[in-house]
C-alpha atoms as a PDB file:
ATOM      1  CA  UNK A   1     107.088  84.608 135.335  1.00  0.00           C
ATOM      2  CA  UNK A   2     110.657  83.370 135.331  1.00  0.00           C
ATOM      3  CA  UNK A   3     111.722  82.310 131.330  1.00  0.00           C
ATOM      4  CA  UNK A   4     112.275  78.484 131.062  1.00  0.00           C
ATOM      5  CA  UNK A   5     115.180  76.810 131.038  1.00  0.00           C
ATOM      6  CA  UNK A   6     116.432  73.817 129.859  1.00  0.00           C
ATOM      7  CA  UNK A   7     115.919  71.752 132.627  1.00  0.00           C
ATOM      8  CA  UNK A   8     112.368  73.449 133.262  1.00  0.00           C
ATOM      9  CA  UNK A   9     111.149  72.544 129.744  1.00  0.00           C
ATOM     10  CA  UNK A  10     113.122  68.754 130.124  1.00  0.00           C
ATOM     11  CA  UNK A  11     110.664  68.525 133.078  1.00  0.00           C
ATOM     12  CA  UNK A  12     107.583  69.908 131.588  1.00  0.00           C
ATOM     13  CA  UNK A  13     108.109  67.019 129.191  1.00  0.00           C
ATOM     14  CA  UNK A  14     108.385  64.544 131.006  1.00  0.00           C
ATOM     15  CA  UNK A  15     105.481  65.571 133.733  1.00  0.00           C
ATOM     16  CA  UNK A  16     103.192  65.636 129.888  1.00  0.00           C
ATOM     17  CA  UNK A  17     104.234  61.919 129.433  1.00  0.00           C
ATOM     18  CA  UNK A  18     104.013  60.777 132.903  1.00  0.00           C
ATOM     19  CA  UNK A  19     102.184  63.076 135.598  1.00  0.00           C
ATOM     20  CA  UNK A  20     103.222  60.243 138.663  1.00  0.00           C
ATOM     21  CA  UNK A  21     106.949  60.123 138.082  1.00  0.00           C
ATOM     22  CA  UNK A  22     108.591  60.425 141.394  1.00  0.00           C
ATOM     23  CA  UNK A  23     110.508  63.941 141.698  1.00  0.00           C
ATOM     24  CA  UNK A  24     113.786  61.523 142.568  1.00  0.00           C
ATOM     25  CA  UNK A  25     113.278  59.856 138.893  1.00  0.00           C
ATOM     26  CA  UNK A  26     112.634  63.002 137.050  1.00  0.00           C
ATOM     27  CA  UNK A  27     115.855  64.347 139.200  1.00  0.00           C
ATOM     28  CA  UNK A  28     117.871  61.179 138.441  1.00  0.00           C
ATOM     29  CA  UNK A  29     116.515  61.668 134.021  1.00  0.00           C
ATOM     30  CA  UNK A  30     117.277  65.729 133.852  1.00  0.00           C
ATOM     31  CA  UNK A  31     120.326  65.756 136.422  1.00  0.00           C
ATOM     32  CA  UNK A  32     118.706  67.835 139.217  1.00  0.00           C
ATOM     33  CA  UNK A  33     118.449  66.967 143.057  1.00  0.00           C
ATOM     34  CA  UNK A  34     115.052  65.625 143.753  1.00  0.00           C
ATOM     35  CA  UNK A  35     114.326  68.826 146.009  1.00  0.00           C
ATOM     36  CA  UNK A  36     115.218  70.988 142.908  1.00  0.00           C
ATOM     37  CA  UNK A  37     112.707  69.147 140.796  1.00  0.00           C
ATOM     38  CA  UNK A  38     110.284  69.806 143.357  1.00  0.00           C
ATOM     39  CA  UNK A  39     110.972  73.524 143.746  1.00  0.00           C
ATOM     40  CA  UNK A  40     110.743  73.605 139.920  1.00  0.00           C
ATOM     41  CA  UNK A  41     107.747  71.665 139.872  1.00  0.00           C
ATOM     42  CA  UNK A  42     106.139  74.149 142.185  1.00  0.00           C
ATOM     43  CA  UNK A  43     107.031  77.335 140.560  1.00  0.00           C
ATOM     44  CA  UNK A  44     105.601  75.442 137.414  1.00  0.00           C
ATOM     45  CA  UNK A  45     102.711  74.884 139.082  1.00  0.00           C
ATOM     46  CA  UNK A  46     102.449  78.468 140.729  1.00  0.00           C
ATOM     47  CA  UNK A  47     102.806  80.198 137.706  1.00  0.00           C
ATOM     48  CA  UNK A  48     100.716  78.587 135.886  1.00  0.00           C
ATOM     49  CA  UNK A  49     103.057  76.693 133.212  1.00  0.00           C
ATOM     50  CA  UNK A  50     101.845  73.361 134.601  1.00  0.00           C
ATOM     51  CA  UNK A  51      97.928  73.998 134.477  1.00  0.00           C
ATOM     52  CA  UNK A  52      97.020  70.545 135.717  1.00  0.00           C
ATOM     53  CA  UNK A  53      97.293  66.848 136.096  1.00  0.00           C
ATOM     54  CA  UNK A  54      94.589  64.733 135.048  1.00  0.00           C
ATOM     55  CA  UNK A  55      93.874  60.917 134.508  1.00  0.00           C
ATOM     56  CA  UNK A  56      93.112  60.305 130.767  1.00  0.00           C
ATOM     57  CA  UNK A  57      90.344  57.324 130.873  1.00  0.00           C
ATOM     58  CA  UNK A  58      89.162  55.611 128.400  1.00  0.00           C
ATOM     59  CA  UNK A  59      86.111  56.640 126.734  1.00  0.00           C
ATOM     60  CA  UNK A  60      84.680  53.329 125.801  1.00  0.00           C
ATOM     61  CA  UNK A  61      84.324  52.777 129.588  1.00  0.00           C
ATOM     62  CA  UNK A  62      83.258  55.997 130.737  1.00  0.00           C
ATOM     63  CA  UNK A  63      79.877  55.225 129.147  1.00  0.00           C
ATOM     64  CA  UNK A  64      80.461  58.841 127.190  1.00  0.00           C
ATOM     65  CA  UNK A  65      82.377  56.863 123.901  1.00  0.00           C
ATOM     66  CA  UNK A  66      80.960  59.311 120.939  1.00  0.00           C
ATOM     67  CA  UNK A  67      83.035  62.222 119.949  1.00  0.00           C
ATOM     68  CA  UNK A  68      81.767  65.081 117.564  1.00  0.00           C
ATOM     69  CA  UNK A  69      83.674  67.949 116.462  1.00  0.00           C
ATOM     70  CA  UNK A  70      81.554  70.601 116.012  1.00  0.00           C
ATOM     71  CA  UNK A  71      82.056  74.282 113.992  1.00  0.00           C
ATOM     72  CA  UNK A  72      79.893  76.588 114.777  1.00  0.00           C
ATOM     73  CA  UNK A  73      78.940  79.862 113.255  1.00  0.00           C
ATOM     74  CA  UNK A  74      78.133  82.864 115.288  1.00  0.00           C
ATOM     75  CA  UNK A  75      76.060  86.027 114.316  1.00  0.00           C
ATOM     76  CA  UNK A  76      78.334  88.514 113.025  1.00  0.00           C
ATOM     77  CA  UNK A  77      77.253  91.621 114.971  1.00  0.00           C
ATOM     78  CA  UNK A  78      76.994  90.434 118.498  1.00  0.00           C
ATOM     79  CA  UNK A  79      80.653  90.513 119.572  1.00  0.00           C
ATOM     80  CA  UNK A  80      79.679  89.453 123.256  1.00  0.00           C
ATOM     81  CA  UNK A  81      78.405  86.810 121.588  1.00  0.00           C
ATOM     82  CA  UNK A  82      82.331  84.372 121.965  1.00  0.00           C
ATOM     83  CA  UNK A  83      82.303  85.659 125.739  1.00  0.00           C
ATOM     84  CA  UNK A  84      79.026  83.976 126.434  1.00  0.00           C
ATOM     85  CA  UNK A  85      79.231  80.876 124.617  1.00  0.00           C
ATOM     86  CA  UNK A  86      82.812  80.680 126.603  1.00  0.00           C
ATOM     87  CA  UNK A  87      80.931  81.025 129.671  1.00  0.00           C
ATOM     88  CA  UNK A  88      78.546  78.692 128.812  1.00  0.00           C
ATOM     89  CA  UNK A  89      80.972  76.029 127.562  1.00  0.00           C
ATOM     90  CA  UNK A  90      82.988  75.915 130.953  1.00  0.00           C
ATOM     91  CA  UNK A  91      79.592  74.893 132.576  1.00  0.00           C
ATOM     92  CA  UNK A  92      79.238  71.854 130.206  1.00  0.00           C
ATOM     93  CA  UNK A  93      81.369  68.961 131.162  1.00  0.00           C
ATOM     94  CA  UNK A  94      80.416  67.393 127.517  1.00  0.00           C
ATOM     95  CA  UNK A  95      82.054  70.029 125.581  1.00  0.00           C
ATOM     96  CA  UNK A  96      85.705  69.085 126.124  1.00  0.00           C
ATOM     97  CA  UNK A  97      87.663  71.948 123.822  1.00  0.00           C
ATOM     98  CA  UNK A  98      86.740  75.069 122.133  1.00  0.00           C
ATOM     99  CA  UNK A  99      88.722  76.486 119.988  1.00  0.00           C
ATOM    100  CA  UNK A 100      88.114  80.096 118.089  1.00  0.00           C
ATOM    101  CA  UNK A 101      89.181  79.855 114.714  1.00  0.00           C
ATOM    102  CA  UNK A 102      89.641  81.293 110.886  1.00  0.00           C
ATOM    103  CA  UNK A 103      87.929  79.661 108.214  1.00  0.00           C
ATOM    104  CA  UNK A 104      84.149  78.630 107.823  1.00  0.00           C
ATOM    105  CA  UNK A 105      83.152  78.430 110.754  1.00  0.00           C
ATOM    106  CA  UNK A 106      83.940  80.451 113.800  1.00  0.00           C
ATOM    107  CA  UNK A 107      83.703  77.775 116.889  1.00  0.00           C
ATOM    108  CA  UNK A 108      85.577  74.117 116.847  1.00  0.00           C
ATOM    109  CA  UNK A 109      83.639  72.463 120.050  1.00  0.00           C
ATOM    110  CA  UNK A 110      85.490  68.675 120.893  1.00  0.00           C
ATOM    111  CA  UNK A 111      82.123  67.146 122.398  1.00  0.00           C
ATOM    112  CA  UNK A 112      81.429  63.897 123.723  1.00  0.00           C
ATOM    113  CA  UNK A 113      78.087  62.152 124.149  1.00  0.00           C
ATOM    114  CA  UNK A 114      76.653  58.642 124.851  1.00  0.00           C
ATOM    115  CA  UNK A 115      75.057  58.037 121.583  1.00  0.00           C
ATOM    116  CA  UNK A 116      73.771  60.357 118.419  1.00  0.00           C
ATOM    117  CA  UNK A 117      70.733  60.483 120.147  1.00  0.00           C
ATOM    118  CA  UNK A 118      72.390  62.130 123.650  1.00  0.00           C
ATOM    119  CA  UNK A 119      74.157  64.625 120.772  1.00  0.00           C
ATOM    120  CA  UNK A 120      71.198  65.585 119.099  1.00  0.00           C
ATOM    121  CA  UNK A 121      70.230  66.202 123.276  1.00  0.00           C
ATOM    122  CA  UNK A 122      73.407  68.357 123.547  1.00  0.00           C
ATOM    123  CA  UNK A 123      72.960  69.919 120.073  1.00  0.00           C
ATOM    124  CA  UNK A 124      69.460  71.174 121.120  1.00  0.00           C
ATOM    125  CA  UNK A 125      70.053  73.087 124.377  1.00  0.00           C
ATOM    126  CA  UNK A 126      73.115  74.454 123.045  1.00  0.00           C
ATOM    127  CA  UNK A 127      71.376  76.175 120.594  1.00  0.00           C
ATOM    128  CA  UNK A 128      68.489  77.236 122.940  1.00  0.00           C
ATOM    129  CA  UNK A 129      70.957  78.680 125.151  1.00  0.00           C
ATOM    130  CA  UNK A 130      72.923  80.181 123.200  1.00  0.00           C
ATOM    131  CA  UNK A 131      70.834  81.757 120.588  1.00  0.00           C
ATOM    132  CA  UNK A 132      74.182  84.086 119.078  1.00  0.00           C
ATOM    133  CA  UNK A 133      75.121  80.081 117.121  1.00  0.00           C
ATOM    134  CA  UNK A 134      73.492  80.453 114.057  1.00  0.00           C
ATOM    135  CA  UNK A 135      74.267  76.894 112.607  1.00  0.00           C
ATOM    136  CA  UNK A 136      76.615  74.120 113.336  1.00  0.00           C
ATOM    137  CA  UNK A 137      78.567  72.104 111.744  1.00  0.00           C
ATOM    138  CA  UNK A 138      78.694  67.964 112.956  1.00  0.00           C
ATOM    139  CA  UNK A 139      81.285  65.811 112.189  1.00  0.00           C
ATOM    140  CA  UNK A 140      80.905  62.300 113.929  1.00  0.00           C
ATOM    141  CA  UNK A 141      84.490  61.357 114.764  1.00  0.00           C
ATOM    142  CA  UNK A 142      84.771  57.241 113.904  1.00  0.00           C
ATOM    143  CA  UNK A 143      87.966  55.753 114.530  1.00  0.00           C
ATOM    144  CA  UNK A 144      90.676  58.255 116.946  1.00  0.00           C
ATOM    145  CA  UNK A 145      93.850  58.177 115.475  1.00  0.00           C
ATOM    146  CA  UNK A 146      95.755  60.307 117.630  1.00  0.00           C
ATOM    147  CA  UNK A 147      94.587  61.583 121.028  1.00  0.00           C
ATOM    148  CA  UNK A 148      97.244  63.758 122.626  1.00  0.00           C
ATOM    149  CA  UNK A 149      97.682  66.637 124.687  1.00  0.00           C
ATOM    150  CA  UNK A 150     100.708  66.987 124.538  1.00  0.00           C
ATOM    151  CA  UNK A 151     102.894  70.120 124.415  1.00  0.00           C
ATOM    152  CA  UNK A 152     106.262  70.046 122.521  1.00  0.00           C
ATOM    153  CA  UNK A 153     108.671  72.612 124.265  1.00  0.00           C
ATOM    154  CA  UNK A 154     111.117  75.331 122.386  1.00  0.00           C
ATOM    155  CA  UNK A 155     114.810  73.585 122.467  1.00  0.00           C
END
């Protein structure tokens, strides 16, 4: 993998912000030819930099609106136990993020249902699958504030 430069990292921003922008406006923002942003876009892409392009909906009108963030604790002694639940997690179009962290609990799941009562669904085979989660942790999120994936890149 080639190191960034500036203009790689100007176009990584702007491809966060806008995944449709024409290669010829991206060209005509960073300075590039449009065929150069479209090289660069590929090596991005091929290298794994750029990891996809996705439509970011709406929840209210994907009939999924509920959010929970979820910590989860995991038995001490089982150390396959973070591979499985991984492997499990990718299966589950519901759990949106994972994150393995420090602090009280060992898991962050991002998970979205219909209702409480489609969580409490969720919640259930979750832990009958995946016996290693000793507790969790539910936080119903009310109001988002900020909803972002976004990336800033290293001047």
């Amino acid at each position: 993998m080639e190191q960034l430069d500036r203009f790689d990292r100007e176009i990584i921003e702007i491809i966060q912000r806008n995944c449709q922008m024409k290669a010829e406006a991206m060209a005509e923002e960073v300075g590039l030819s449009a065929s150069a942003v479209q090289r660069r876009l590929k090596r991005l892409r091929e290298d794994g930099i750029i990891k996809g392009e996705v439509a970011i909906i709406d929840r209210k009108s994907s009939g999924h609106p509920m959010v929970f963030i979820v910590g989860m604790e995991i038995e001490r002694d089982n150390y396959d136990a973070l591979a499985r639940f991984r492997l499990w997690a990718e299966r589950q179009d519901h759990v949106q993020q994972v994150y393995y962290v420090t602090g009280q609990v060992d898991l962050i799941a991002i998970i979205t249902a219909r209702d409480v009562e489609h969580y409490d669904d969720i919640a259930a085979v979750l832990m009958a699958e995946n016996p290693q989660i000793r507790r969790m942790h539910t936080n119903v999120v009310l109001r988002d504030i900020k909803l972002s994936l976004f990336v800033p890149m290293a001047k």
